[in-house]
PDB file of N, CA and C in Angstrom:
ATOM      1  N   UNK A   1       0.844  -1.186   0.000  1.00  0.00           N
ATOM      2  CA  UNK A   1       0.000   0.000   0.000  1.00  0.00           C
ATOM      3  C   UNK A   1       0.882   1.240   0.000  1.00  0.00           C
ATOM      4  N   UNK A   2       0.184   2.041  -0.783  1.00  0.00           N
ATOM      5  CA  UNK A   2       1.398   3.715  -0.811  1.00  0.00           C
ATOM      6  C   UNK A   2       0.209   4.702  -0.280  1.00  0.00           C
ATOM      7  N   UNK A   3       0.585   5.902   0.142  1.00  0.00           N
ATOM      8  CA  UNK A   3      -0.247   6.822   1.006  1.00  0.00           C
ATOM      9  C   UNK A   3       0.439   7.892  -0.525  1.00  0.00           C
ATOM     10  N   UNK A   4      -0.770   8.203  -1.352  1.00  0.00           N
ATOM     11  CA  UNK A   4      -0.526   8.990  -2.097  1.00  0.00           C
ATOM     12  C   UNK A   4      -1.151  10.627  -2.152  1.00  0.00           C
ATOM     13  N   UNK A   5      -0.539  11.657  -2.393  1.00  0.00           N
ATOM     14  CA  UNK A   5      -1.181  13.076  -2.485  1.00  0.00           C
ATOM     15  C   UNK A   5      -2.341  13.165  -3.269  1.00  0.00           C
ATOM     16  N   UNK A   6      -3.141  13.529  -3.060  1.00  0.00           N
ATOM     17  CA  UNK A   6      -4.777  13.538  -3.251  1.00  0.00           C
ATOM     18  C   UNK A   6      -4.232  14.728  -5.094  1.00  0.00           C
ATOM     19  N   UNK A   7      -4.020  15.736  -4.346  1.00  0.00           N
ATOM     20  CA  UNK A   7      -3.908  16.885  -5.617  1.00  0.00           C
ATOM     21  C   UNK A   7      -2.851  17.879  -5.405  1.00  0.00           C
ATOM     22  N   UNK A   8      -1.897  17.617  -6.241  1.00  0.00           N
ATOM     23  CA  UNK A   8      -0.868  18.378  -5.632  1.00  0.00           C
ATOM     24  C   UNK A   8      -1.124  19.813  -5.802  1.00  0.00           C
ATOM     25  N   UNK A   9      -1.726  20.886  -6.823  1.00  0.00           N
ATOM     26  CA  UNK A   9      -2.209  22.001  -6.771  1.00  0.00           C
ATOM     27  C   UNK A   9      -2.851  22.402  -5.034  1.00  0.00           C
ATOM     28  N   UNK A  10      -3.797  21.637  -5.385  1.00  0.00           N
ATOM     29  CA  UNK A  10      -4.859  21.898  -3.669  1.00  0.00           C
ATOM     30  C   UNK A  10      -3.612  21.378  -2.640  1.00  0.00           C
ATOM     31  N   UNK A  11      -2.840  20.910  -2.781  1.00  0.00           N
ATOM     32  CA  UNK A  11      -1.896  20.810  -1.335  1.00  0.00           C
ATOM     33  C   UNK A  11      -1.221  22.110  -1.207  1.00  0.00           C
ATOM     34  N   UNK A  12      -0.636  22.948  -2.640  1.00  0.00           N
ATOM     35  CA  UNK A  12       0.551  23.334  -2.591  1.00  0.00           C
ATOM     36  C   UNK A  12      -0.583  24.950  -2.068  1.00  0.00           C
ATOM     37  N   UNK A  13      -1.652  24.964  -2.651  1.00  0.00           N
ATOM     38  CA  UNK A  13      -2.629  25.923  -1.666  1.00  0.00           C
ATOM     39  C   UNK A  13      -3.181  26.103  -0.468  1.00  0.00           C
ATOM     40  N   UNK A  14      -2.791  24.767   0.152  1.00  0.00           N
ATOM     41  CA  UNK A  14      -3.259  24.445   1.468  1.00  0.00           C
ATOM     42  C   UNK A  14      -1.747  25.541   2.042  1.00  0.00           C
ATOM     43  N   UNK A  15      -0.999  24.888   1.813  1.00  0.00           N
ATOM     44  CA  UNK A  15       0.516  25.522   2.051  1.00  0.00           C
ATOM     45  C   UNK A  15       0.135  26.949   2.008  1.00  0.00           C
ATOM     46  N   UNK A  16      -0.150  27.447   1.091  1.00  0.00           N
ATOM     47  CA  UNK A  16      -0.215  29.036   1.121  1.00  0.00           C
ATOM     48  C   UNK A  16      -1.033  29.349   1.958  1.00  0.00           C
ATOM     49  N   UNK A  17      -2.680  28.910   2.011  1.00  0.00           N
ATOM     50  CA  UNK A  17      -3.280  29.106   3.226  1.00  0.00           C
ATOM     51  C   UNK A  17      -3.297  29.454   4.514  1.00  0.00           C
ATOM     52  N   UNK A  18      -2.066  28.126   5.041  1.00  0.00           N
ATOM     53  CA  UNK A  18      -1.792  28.048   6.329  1.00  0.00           C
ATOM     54  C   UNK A  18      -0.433  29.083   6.554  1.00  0.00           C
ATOM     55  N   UNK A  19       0.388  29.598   5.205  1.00  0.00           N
ATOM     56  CA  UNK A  19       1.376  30.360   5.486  1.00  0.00           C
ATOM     57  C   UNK A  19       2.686  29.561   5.740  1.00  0.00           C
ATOM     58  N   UNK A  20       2.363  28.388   4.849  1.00  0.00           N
ATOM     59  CA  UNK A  20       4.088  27.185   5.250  1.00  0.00           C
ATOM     60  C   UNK A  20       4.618  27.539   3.819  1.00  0.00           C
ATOM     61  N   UNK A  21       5.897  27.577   4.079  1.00  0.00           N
ATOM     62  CA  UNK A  21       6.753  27.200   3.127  1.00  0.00           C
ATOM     63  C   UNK A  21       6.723  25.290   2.735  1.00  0.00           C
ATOM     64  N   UNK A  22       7.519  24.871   1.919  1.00  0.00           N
ATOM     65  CA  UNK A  22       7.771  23.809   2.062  1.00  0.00           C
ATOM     66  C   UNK A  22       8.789  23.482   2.878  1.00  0.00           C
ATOM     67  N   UNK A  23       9.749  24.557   2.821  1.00  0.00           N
ATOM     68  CA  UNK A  23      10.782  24.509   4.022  1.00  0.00           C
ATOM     69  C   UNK A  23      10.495  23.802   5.471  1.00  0.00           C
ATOM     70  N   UNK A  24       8.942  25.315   5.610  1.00  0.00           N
ATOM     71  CA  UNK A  24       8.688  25.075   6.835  1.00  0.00           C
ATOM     72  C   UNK A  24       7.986  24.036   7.625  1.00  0.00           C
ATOM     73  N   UNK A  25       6.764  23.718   5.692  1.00  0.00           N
ATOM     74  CA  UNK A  25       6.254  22.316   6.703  1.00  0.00           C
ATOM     75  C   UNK A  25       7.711  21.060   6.696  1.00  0.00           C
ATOM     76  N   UNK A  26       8.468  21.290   6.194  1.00  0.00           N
ATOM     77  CA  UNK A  26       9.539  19.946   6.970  1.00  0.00           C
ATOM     78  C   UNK A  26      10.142  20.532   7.860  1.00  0.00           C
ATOM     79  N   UNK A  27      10.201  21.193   8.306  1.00  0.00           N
ATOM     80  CA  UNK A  27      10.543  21.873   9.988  1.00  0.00           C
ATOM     81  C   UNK A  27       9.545  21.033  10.547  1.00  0.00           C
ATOM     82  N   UNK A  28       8.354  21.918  10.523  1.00  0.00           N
ATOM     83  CA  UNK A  28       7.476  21.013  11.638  1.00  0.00           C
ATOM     84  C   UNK A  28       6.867  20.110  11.725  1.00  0.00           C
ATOM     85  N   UNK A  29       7.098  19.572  10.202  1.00  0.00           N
ATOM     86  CA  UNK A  29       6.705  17.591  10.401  1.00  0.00           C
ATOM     87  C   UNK A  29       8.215  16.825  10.815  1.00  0.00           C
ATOM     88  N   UNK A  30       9.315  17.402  10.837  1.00  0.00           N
ATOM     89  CA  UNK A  30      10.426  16.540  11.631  1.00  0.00           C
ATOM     90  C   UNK A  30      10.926  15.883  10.334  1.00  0.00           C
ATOM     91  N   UNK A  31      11.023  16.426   9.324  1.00  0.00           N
ATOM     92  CA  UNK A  31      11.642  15.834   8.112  1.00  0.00           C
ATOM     93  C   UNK A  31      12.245  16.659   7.117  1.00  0.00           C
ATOM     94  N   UNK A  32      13.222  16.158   6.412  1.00  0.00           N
ATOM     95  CA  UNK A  32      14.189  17.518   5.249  1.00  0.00           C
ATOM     96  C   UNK A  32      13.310  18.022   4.587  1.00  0.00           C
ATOM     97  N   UNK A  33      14.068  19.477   3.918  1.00  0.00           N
ATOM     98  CA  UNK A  33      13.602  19.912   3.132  1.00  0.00           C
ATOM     99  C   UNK A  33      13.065  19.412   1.509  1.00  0.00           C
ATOM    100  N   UNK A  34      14.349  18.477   1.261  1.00  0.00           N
ATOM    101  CA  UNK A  34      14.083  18.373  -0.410  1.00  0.00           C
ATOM    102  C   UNK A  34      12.648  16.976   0.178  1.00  0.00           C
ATOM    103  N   UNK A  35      12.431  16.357   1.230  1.00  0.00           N
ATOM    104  CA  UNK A  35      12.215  15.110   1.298  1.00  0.00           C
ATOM    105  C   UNK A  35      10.569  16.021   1.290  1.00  0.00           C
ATOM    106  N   UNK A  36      10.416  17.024   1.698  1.00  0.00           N
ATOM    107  CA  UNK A  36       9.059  17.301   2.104  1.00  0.00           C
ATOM    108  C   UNK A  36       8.733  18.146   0.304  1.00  0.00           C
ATOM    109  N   UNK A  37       9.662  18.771  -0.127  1.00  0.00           N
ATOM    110  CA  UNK A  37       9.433  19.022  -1.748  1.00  0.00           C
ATOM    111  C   UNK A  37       9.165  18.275  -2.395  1.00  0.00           C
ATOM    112  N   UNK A  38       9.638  17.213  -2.382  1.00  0.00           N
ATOM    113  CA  UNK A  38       9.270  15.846  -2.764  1.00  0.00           C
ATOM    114  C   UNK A  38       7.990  15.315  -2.865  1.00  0.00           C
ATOM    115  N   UNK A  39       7.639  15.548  -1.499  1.00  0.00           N
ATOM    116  CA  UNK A  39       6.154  14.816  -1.326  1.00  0.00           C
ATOM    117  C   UNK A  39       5.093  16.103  -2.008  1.00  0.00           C
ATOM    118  N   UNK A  40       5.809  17.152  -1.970  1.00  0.00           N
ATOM    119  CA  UNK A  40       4.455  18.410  -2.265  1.00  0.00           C
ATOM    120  C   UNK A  40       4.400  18.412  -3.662  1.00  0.00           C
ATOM    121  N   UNK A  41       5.082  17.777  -4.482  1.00  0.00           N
ATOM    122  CA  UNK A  41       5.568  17.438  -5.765  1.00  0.00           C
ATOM    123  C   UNK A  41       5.372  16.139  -6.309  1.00  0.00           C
ATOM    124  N   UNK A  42       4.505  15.551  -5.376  1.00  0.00           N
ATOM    125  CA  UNK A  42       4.366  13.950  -5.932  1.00  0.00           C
ATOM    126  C   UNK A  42       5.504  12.875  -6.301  1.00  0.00           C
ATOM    127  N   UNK A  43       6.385  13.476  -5.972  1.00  0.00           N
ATOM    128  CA  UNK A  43       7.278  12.559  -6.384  1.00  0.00           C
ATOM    129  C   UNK A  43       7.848  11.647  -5.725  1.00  0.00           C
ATOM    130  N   UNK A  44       7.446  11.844  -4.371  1.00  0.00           N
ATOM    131  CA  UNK A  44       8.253  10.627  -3.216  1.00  0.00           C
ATOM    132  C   UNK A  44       6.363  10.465  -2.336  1.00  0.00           C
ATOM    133  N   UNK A  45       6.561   9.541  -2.095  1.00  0.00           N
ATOM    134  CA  UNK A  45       5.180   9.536  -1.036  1.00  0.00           C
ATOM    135  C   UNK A  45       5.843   8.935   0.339  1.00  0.00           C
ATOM    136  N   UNK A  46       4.792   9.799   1.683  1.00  0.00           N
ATOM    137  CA  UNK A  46       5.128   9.878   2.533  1.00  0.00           C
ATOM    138  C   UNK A  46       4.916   8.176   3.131  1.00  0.00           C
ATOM    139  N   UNK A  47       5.584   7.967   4.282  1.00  0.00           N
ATOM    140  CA  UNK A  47       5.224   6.821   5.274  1.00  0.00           C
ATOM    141  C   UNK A  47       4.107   7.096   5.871  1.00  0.00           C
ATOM    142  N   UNK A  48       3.227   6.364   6.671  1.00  0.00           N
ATOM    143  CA  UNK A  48       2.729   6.879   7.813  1.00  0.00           C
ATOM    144  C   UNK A  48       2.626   7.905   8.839  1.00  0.00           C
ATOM    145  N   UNK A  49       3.705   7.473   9.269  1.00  0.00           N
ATOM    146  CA  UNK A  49       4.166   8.644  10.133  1.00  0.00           C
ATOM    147  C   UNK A  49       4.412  10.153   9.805  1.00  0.00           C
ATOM    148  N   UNK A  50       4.665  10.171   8.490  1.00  0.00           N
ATOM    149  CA  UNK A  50       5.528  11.491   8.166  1.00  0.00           C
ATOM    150  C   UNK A  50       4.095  12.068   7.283  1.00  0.00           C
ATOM    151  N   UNK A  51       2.866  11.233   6.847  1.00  0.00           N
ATOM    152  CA  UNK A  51       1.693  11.427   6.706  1.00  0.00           C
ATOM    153  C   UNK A  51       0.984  12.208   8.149  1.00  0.00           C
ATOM    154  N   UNK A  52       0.753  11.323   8.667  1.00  0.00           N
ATOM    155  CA  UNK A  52       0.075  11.972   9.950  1.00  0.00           C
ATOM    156  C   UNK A  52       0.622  13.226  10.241  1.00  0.00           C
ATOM    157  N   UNK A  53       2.025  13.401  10.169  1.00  0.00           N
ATOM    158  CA  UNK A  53       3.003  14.645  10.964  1.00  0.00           C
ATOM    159  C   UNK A  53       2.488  15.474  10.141  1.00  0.00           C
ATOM    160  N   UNK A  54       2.352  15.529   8.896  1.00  0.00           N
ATOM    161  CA  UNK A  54       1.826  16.680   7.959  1.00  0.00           C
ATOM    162  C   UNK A  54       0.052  16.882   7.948  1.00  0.00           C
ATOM    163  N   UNK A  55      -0.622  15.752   8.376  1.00  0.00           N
ATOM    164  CA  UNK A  55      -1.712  16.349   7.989  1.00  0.00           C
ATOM    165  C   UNK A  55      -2.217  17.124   9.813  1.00  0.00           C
ATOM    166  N   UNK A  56      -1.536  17.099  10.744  1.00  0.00           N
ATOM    167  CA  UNK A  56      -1.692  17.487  12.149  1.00  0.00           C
ATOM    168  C   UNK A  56      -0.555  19.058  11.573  1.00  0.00           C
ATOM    169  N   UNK A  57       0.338  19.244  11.109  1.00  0.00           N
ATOM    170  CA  UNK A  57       1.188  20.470  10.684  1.00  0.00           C
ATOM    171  C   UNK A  57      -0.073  22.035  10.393  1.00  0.00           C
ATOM    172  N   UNK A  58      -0.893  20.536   9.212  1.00  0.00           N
ATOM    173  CA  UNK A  58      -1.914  22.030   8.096  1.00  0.00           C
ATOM    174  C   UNK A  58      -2.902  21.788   9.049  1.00  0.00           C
ATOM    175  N   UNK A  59      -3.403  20.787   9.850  1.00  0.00           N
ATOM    176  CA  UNK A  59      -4.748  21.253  10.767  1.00  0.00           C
ATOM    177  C   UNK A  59      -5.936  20.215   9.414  1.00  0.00           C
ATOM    178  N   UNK A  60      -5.606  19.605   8.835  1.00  0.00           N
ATOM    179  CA  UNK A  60      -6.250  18.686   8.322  1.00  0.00           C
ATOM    180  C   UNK A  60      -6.875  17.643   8.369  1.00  0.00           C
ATOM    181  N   UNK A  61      -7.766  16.802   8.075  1.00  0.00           N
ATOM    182  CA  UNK A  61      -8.006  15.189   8.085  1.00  0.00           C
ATOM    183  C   UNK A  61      -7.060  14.507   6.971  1.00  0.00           C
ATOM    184  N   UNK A  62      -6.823  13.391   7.169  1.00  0.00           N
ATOM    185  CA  UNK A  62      -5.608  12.569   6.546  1.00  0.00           C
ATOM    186  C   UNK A  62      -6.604  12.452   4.993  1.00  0.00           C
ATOM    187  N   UNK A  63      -7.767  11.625   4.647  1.00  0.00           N
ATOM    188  CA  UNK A  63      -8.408  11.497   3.545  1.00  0.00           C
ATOM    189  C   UNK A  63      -8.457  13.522   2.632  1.00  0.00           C
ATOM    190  N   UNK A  64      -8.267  14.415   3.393  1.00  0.00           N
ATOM    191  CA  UNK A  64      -8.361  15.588   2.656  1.00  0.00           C
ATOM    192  C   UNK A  64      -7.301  16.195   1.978  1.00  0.00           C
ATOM    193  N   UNK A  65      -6.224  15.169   2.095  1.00  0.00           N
ATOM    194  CA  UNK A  65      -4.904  15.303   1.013  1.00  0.00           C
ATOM    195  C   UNK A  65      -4.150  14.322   0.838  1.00  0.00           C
ATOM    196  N   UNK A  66      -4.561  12.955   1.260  1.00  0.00           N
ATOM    197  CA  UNK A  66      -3.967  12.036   0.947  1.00  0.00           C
ATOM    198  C   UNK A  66      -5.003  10.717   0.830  1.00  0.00           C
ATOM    199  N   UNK A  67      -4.472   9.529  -0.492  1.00  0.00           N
ATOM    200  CA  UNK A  67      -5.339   8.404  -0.116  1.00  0.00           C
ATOM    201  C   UNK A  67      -4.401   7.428  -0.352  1.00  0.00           C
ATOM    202  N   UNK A  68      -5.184   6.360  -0.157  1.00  0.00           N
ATOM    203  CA  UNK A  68      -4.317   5.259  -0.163  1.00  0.00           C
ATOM    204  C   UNK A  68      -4.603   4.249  -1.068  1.00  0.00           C
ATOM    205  N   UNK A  69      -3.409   4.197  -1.506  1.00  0.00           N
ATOM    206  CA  UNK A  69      -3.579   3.062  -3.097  1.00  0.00           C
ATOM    207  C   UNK A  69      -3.003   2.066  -2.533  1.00  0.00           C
ATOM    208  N   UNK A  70      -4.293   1.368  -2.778  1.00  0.00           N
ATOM    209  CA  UNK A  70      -3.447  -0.639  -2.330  1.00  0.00           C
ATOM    210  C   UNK A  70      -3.378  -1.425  -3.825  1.00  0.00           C
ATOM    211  N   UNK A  71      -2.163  -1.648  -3.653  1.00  0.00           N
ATOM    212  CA  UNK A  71      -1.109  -2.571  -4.898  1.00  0.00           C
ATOM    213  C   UNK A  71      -1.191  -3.632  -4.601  1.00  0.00           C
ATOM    214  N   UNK A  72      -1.474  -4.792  -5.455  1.00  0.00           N
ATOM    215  CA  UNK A  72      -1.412  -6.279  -5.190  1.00  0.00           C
ATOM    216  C   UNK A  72       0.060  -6.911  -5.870  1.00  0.00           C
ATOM    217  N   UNK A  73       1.096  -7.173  -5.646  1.00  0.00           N
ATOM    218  CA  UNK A  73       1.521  -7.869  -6.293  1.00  0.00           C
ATOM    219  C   UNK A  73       1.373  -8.498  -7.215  1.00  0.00           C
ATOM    220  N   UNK A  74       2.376  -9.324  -7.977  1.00  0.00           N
ATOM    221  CA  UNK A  74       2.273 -10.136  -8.737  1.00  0.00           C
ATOM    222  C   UNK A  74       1.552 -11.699  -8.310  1.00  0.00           C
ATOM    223  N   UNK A  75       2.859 -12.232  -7.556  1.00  0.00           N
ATOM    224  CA  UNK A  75       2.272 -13.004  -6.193  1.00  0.00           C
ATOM    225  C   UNK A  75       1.055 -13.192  -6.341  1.00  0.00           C
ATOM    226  N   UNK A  76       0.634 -11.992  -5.451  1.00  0.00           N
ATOM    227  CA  UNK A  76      -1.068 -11.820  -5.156  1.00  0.00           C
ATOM    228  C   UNK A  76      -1.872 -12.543  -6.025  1.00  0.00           C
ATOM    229  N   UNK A  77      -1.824 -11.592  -7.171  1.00  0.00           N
ATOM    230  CA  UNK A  77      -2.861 -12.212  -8.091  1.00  0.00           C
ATOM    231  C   UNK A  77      -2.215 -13.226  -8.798  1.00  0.00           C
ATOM    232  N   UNK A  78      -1.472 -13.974  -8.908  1.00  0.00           N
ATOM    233  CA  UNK A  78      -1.616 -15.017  -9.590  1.00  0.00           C
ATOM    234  C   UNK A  78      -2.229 -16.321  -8.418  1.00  0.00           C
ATOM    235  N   UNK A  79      -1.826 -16.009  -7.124  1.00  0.00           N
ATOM    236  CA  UNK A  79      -2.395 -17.211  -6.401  1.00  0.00           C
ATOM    237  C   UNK A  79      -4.146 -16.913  -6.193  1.00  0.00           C
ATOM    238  N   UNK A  80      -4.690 -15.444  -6.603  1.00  0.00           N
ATOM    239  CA  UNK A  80      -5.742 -15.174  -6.931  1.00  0.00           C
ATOM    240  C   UNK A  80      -6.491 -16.315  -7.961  1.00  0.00           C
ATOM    241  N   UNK A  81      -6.108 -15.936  -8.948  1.00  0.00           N
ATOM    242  CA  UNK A  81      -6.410 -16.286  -9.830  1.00  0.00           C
ATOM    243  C   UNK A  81      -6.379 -17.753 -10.338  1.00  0.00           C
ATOM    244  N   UNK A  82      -5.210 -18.616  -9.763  1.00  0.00           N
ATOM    245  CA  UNK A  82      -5.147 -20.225  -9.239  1.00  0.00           C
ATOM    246  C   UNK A  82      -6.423 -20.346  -8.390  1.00  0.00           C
ATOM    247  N   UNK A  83      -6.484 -19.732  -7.797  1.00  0.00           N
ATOM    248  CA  UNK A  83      -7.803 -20.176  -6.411  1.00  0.00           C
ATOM    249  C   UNK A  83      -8.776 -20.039  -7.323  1.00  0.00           C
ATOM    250  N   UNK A  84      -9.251 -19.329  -7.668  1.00  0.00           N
ATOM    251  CA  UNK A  84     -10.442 -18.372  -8.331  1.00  0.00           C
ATOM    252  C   UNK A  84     -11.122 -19.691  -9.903  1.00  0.00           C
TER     253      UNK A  84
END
């Protein structure tokens, strides 16, 4: 499973909203700078933890900028699909 950014536009406005840099929200989620550009940029997705730390940062619910995509393996579905 990956915890992915809902919309990166509407995040990077949430940011302006609340008055964060990207700098600043990785100040106060406890994580680097490029690592939190990253995530405001779609390009790295957060853990858990570093999810929660950001959506408690903007004063958010977790589903209002992030969801979660569950990936099945390969694995998965082929013993799926044996059973099935």
């Amino acid at each position: 499973m990956k915890i992915i950014l809902k919309d990166i536009g509407q995040f990077h406005e949430l940011l302006l909203r609340k008055g964060f840099t990207r700098r600043e929200l990785g100040r106060r989620a406890a994580i680097s700078e490029v690592y939190a550009q990253q995530i405001a940029n779609g390009e790295r997705n957060p853990g858990a933890k570093v999810a929660r730390r950001i959506c408690e940062c903007l004063e958010v619910e977790f589903d209002d900028i992030f969801f979660i995509h569950h990936a099945r393996n390969c694995k998965q579905k082929d013993r799926n699909s044996i059973a099935g």
